[in-house]
Protein backbone atom coordinates (compact mmCIF):
# COMPACT_ATOMS: atom_id res chain seq x y z
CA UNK A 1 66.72 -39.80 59.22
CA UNK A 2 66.94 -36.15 57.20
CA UNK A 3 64.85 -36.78 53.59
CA UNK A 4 67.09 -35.73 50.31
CA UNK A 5 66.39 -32.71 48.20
CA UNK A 6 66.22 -33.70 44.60
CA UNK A 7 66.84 -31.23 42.01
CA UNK A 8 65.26 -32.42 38.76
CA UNK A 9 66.10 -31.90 35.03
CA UNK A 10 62.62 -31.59 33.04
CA UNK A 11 61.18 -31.03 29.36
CA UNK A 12 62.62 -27.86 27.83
CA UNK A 13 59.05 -28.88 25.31
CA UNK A 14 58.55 -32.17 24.25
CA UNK A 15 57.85 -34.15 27.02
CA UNK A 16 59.73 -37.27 26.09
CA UNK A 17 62.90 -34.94 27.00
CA UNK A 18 62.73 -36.31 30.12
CA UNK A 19 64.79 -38.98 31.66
CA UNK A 20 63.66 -42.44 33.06
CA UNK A 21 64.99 -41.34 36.24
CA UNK A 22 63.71 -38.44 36.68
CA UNK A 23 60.37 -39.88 36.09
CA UNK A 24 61.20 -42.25 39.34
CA UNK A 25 62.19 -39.72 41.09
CA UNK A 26 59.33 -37.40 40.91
CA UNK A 27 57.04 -40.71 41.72
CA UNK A 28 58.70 -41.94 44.47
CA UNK A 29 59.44 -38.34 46.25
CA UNK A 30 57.05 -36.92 48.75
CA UNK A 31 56.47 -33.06 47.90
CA UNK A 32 57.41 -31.46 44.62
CA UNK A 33 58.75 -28.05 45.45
CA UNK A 34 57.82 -25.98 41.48
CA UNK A 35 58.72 -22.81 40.33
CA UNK A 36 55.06 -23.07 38.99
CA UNK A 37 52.49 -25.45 40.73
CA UNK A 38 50.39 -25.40 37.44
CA UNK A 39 53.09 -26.08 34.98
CA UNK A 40 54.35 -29.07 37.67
CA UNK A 41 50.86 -30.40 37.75
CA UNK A 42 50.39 -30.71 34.30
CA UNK A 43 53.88 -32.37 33.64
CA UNK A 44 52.52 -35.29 36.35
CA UNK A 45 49.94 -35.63 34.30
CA UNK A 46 51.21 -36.40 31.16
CA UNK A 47 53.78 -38.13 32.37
CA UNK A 48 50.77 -40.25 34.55
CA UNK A 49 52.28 -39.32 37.66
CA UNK A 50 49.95 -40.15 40.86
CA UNK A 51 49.12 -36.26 42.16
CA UNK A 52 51.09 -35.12 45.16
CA UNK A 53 51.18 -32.16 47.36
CA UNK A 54 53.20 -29.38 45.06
CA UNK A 55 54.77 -26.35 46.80
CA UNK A 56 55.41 -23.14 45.02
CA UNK A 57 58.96 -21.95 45.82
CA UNK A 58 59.25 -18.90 43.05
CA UNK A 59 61.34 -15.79 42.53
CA UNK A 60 59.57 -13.81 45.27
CA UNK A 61 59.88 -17.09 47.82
CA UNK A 62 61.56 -15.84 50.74
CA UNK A 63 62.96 -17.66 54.15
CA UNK A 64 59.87 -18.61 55.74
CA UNK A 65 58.67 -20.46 52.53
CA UNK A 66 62.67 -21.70 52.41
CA UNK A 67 61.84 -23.33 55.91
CA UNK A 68 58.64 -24.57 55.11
CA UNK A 69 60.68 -26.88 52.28
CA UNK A 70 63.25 -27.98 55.13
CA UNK A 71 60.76 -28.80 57.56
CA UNK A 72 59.64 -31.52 55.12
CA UNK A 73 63.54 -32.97 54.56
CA UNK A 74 64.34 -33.02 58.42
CA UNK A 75 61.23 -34.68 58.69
CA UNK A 76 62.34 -36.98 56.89
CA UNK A 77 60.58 -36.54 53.21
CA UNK A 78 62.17 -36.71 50.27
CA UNK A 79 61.69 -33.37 47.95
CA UNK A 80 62.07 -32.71 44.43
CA UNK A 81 62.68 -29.11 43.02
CA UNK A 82 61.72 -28.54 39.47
CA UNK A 83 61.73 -25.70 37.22
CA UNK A 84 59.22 -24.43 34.75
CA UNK A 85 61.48 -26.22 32.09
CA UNK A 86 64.87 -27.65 31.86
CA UNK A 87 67.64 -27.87 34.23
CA UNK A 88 66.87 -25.95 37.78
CA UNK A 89 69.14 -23.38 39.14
CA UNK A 90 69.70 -21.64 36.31
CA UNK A 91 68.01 -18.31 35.92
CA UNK A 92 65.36 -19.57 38.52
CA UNK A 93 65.08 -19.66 41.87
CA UNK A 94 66.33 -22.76 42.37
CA UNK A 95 69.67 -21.73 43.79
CA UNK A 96 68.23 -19.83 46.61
CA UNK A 97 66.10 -23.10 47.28
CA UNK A 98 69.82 -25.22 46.93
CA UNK A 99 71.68 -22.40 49.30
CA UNK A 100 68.85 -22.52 52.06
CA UNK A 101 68.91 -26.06 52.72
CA UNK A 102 72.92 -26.62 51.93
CA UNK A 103 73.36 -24.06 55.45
CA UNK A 104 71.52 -27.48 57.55
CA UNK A 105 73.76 -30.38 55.64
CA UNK A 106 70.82 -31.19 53.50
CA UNK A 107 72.16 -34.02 51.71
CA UNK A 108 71.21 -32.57 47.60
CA UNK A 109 70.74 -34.86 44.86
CA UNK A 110 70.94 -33.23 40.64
CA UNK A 111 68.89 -35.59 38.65
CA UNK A 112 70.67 -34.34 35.36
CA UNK A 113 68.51 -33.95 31.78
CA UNK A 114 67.61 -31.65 29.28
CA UNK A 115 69.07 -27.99 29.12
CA UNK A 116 68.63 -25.21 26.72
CA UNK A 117 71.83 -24.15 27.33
CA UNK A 118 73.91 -27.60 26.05
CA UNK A 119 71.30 -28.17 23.46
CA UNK A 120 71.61 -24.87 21.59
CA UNK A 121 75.07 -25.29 21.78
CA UNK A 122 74.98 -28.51 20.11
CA UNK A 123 73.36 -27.17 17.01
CA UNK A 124 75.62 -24.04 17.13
CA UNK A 125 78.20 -25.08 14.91
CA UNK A 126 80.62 -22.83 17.14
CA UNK A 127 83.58 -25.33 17.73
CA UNK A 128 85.23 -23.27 20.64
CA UNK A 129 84.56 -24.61 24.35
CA UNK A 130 85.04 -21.16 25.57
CA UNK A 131 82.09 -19.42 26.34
CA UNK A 132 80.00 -16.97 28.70
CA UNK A 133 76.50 -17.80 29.79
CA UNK A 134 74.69 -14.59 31.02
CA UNK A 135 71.21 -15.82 31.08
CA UNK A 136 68.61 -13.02 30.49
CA UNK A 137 70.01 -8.93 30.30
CA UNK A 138 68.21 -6.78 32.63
CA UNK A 139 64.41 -5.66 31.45
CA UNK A 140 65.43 -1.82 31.49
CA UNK A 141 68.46 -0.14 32.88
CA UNK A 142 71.86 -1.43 32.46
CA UNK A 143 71.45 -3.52 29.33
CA UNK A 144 73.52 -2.02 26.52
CA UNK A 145 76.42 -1.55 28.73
CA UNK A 146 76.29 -5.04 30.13
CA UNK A 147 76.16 -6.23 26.43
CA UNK A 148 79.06 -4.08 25.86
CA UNK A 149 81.25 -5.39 28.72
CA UNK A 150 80.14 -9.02 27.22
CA UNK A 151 81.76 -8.13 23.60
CA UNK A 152 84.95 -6.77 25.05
CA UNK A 153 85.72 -10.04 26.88
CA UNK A 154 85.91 -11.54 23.27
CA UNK A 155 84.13 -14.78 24.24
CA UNK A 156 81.34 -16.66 22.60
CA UNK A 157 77.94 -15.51 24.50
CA UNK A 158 74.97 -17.00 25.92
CA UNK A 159 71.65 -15.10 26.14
CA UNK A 160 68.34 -16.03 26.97
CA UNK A 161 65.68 -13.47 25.97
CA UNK A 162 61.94 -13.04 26.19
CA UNK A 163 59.67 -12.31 23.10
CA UNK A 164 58.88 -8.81 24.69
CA UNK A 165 62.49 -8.31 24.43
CA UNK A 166 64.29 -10.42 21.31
CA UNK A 167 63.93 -7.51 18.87
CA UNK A 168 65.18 -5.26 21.22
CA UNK A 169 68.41 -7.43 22.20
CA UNK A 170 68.66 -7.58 18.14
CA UNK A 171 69.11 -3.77 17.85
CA UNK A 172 71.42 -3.71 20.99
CA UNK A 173 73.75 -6.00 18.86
CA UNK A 174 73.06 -4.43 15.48
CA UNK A 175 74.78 -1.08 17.15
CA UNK A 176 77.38 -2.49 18.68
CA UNK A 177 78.11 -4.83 15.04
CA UNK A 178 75.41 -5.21 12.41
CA UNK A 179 77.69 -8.04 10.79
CA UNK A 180 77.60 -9.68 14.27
CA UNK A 181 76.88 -13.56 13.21
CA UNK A 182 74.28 -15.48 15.71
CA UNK A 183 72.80 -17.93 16.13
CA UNK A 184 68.91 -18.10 17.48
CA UNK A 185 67.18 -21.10 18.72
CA UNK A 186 63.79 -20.57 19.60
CA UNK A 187 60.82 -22.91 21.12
CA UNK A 188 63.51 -25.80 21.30
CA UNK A 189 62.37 -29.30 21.16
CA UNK A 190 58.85 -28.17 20.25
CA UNK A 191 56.92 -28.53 17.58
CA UNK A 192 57.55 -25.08 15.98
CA UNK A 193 61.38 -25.04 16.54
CA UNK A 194 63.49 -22.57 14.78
CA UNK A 195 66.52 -22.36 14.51
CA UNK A 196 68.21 -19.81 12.33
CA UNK A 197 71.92 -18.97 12.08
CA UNK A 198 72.56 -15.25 9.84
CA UNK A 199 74.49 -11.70 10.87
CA UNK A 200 71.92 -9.96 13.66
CA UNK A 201 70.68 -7.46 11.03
CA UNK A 202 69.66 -10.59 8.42
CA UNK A 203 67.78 -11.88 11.12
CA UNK A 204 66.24 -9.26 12.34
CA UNK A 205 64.56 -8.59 8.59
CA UNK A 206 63.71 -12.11 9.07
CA UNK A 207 61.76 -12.11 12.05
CA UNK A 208 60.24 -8.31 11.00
CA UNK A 209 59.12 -10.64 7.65
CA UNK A 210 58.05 -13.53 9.86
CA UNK A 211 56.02 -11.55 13.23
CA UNK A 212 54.05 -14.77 13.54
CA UNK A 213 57.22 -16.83 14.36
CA UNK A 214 57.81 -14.10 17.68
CA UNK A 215 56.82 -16.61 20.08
CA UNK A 216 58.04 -17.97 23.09
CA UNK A 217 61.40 -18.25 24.39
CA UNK A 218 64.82 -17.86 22.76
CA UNK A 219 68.54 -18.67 23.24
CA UNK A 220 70.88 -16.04 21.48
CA UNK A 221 74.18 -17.09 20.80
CA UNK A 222 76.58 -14.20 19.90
CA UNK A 223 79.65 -15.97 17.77
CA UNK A 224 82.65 -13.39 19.58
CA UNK A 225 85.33 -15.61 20.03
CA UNK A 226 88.71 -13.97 19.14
């Protein structure tokens, strides 16, 4: 019999994020398929996980390393895919992993949990369901204009955004609307969570006030609904 592929929800940062089952599952698979082998090994151990063989399957994975994965499964091993944090297959290469083995009836199991995504939302305040996730602008070219196209569609938007570029996606928004109210949630679940809701330009002076607090990993929330 064909093993399962397991796609598994973990910690966005505190480690009791995750779920009871997930915790089974990633005991009782086989191989752990990680977007980083390091950052899966040290979730097994806090989470006193017996060590297993961990596979990296990252953005620059490519077929071969796709079949490597599926050789395990037809083989008859179960596999769990995990993320560096949160829910897999978004912004991650995850879906490439989910695509590859979908094409050979690989029978694909979500292990649901933790994701930025819903839990910034839930502190949002923003009471309309309608909104559009982007996940993170491009580095360089493109970005203004793709932030532009976002604003015209008049929905609420979704962001993710690196410290190397959170000021920078501040100023796109300050030009486009320095009144623009968001909402940014940074190092969720962590010890040093912030969360700060203000116009782009208020927070802006707040971070340039605050350079200690430009750490880690943020979701932007751009309140656009019309």
């Amino acid at each position: 019999m064909k093993g399962k592929l397991y796609i598994v929800a973990t910690p966005i940062g505190n480690k009791d994020d995750i779920t009871v089952r997930a915790i089974s599952t990633l005991t009782t698979v086989d191989v752990i398929a990680a977007e980083d082998t390091r950052v899966a090994s040290k979730l097994l151990g806090l989470l006193h996980i017996p060590k297993k063989q961990i596979i990296s399957i990252n953005e620059f994975s490519t077929e071969e390393n796709f079949d490597y994965i599926l050789k395990f499964i037809q083989d008859g091993k179960n596999v769990a895919y995990v993320s560096d944090a949160g829910t897999p297959g978004i912004s991650d290469p995850g879906a490439m992993l989910v695509t590859h083995c979908r094409k050979y009836e690989v029978e694909i199991v979500p292990i649901p949990g933790v994701s930025a995504i819903a839990t910034a939302a839930s502190v949002s305040g923003i009471r309309e369901s309608s909104f559009m996730f982007y996940g993170f602008l491009p580095h360089k070219k493109g970005r203004k204009k793709i932030l532009s196209e976002l604003f015209a569609l008049q929905r609420n938007i979704m962001l993710y955004e690196s410290v190397h570029r959170f000021m920078k996606l501040l100023d796109e928004i300050i030009d486009i609307n320095p009144d623009q109210e968001v909402i940014v949630c940074r190092e969720l679940t962590k010890m040093y969570e912030d969360i700060k809701v203000n116009t782009a330009q208020n927070i802006k002076k707040y971070y340039e006030d605050n350079k200690t607090k430009l750490k880690g990993e943020f979701v932007v929330l751009i309140k656009n609904y019309k």
